[in-house]
C-alpha atoms as a PDB file:
ATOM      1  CA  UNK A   1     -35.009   0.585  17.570  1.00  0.00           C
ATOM      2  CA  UNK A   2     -37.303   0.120  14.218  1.00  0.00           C
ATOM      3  CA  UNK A   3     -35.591   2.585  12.508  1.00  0.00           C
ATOM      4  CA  UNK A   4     -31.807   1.220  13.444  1.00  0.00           C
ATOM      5  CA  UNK A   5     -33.166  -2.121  11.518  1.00  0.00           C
ATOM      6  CA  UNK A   6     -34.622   0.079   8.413  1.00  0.00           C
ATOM      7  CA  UNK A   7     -31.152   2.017   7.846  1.00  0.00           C
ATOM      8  CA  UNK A   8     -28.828  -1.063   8.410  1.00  0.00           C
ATOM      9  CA  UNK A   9     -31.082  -2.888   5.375  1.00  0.00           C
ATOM     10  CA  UNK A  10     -30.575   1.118   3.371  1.00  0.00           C
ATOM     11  CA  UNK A  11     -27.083   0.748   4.104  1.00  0.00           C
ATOM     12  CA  UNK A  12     -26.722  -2.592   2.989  1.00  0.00           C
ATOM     13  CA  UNK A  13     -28.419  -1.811  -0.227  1.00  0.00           C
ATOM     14  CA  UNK A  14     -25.994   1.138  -0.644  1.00  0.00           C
ATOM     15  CA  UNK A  15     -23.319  -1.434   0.244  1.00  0.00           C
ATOM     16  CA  UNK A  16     -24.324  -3.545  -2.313  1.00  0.00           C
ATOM     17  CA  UNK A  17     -25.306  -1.914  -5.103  1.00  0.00           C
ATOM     18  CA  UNK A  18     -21.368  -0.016  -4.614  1.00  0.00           C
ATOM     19  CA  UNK A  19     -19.785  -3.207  -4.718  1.00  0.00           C
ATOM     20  CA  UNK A  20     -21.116  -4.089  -7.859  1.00  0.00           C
ATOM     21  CA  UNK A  21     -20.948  -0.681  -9.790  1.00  0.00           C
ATOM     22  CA  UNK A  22     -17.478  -0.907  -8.457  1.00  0.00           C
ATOM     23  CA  UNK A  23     -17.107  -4.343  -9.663  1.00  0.00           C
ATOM     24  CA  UNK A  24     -18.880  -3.589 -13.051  1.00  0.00           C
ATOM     25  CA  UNK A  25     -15.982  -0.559 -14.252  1.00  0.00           C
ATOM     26  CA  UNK A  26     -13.167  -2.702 -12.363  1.00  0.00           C
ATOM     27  CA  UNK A  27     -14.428  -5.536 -15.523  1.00  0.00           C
ATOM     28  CA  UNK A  28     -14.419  -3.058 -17.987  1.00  0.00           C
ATOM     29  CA  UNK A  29     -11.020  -1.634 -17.542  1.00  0.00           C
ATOM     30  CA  UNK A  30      -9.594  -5.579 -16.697  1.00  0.00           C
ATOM     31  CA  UNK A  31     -11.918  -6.057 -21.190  1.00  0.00           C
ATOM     32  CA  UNK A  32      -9.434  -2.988 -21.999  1.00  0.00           C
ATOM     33  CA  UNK A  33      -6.333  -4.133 -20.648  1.00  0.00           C
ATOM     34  CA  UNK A  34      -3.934  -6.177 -22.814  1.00  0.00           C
ATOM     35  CA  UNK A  35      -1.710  -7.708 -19.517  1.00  0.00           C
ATOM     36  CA  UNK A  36      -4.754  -9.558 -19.270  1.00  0.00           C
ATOM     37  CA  UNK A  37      -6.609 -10.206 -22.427  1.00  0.00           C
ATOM     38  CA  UNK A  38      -6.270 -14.084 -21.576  1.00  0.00           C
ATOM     39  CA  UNK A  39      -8.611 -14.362 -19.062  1.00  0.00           C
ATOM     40  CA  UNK A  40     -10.150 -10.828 -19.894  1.00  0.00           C
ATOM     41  CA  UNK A  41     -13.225 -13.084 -21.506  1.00  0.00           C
ATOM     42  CA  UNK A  42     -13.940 -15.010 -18.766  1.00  0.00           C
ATOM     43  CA  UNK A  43     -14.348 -12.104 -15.956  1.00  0.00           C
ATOM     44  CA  UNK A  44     -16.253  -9.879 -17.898  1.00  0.00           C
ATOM     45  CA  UNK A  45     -19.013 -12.010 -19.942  1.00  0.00           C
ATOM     46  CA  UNK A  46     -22.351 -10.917 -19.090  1.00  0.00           C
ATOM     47  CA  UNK A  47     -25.277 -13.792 -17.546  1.00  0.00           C
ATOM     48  CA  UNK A  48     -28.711 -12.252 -18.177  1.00  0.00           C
ATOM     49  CA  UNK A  49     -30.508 -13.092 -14.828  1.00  0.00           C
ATOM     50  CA  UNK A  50     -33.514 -10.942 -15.430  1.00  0.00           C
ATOM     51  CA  UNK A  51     -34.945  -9.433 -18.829  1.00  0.00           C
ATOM     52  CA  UNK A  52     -37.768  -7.290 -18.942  1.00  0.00           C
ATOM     53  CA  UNK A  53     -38.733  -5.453 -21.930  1.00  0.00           C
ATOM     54  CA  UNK A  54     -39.694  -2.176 -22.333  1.00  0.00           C
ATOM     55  CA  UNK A  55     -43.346  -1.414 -21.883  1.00  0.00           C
ATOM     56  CA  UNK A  56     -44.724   1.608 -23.798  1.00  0.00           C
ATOM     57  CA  UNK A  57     -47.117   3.842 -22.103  1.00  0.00           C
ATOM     58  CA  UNK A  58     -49.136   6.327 -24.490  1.00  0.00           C
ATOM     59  CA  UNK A  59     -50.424   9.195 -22.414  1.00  0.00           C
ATOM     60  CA  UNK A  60     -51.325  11.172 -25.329  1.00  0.00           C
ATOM     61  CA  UNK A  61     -48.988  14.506 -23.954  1.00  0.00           C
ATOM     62  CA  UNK A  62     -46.172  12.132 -23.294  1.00  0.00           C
ATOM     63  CA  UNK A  63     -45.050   8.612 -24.208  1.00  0.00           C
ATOM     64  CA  UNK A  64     -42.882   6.539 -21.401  1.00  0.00           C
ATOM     65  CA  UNK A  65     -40.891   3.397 -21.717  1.00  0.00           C
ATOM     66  CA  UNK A  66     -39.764   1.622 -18.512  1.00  0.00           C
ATOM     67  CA  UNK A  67     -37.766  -1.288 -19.020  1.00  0.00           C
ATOM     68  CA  UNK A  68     -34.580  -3.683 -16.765  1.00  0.00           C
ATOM     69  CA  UNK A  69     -32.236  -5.759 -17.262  1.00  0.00           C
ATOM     70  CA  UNK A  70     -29.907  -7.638 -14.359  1.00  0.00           C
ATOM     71  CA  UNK A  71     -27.184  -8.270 -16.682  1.00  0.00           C
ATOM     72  CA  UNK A  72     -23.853  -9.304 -14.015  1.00  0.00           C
ATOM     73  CA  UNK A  73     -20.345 -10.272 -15.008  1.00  0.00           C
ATOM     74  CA  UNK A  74     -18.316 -12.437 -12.519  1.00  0.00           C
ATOM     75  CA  UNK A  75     -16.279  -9.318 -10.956  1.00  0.00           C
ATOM     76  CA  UNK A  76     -19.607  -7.994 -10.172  1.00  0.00           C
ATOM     77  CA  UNK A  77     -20.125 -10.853  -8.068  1.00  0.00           C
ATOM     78  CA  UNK A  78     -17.104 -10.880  -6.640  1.00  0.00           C
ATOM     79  CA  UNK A  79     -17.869  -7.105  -5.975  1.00  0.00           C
ATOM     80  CA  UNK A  80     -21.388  -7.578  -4.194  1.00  0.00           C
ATOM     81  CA  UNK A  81     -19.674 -10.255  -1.933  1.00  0.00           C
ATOM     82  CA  UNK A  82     -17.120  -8.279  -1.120  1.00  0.00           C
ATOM     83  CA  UNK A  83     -19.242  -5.416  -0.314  1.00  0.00           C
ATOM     84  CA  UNK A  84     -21.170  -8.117   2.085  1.00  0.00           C
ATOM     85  CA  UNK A  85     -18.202  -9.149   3.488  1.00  0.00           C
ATOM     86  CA  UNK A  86     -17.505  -5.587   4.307  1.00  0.00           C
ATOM     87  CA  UNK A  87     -20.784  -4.826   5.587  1.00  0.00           C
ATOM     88  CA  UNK A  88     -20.944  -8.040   8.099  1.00  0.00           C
ATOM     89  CA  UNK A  89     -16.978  -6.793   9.149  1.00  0.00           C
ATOM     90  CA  UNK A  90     -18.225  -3.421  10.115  1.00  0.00           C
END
């Protein structure tokens, strides 16, 4: 039964993380489209949530740079919730 719990939380994050990749190209074509350059602004501004910058680590034979940014636009949103309203329907 422990494992049913661990892939319904994998799946969710799947779920999730679909939703708003989905949602993320569904803004970018809706910034590209003229039918809707009105509102175009609106849906597709970005709200940095989380900024972290990128930290340098010198290991001499290599140098790596790890960095994130959560940077959402509102049909992103609207993508994660519907992918959470799809996960809680099935």
């Amino acid at each position: 039964m422990r494992g049913d719990k661990t892939k319904g939380v994998l799946v969710l994050l799947l779920f999730l993380l679909t939703g708003a990749l989905l949602g993320g190209l569904l803004g970018e074509l809706i910034a590209s489209s003229a039918a809707l350059a009105d509102i175009a602004p609106y849906l597709v501004k970005k709200y940095t949530i989380f900024d972290m910058a990128p930290a340098s680590i010198n290991l001499f034979v290599m140098q790596v740079k790890l960095g994130f940014v959560l940077q959402p636009n509102l049909i992103s949103v609207v993508g994660i919730a519907l992918a959470l309203f799809l996960f809680r329907r099935f």
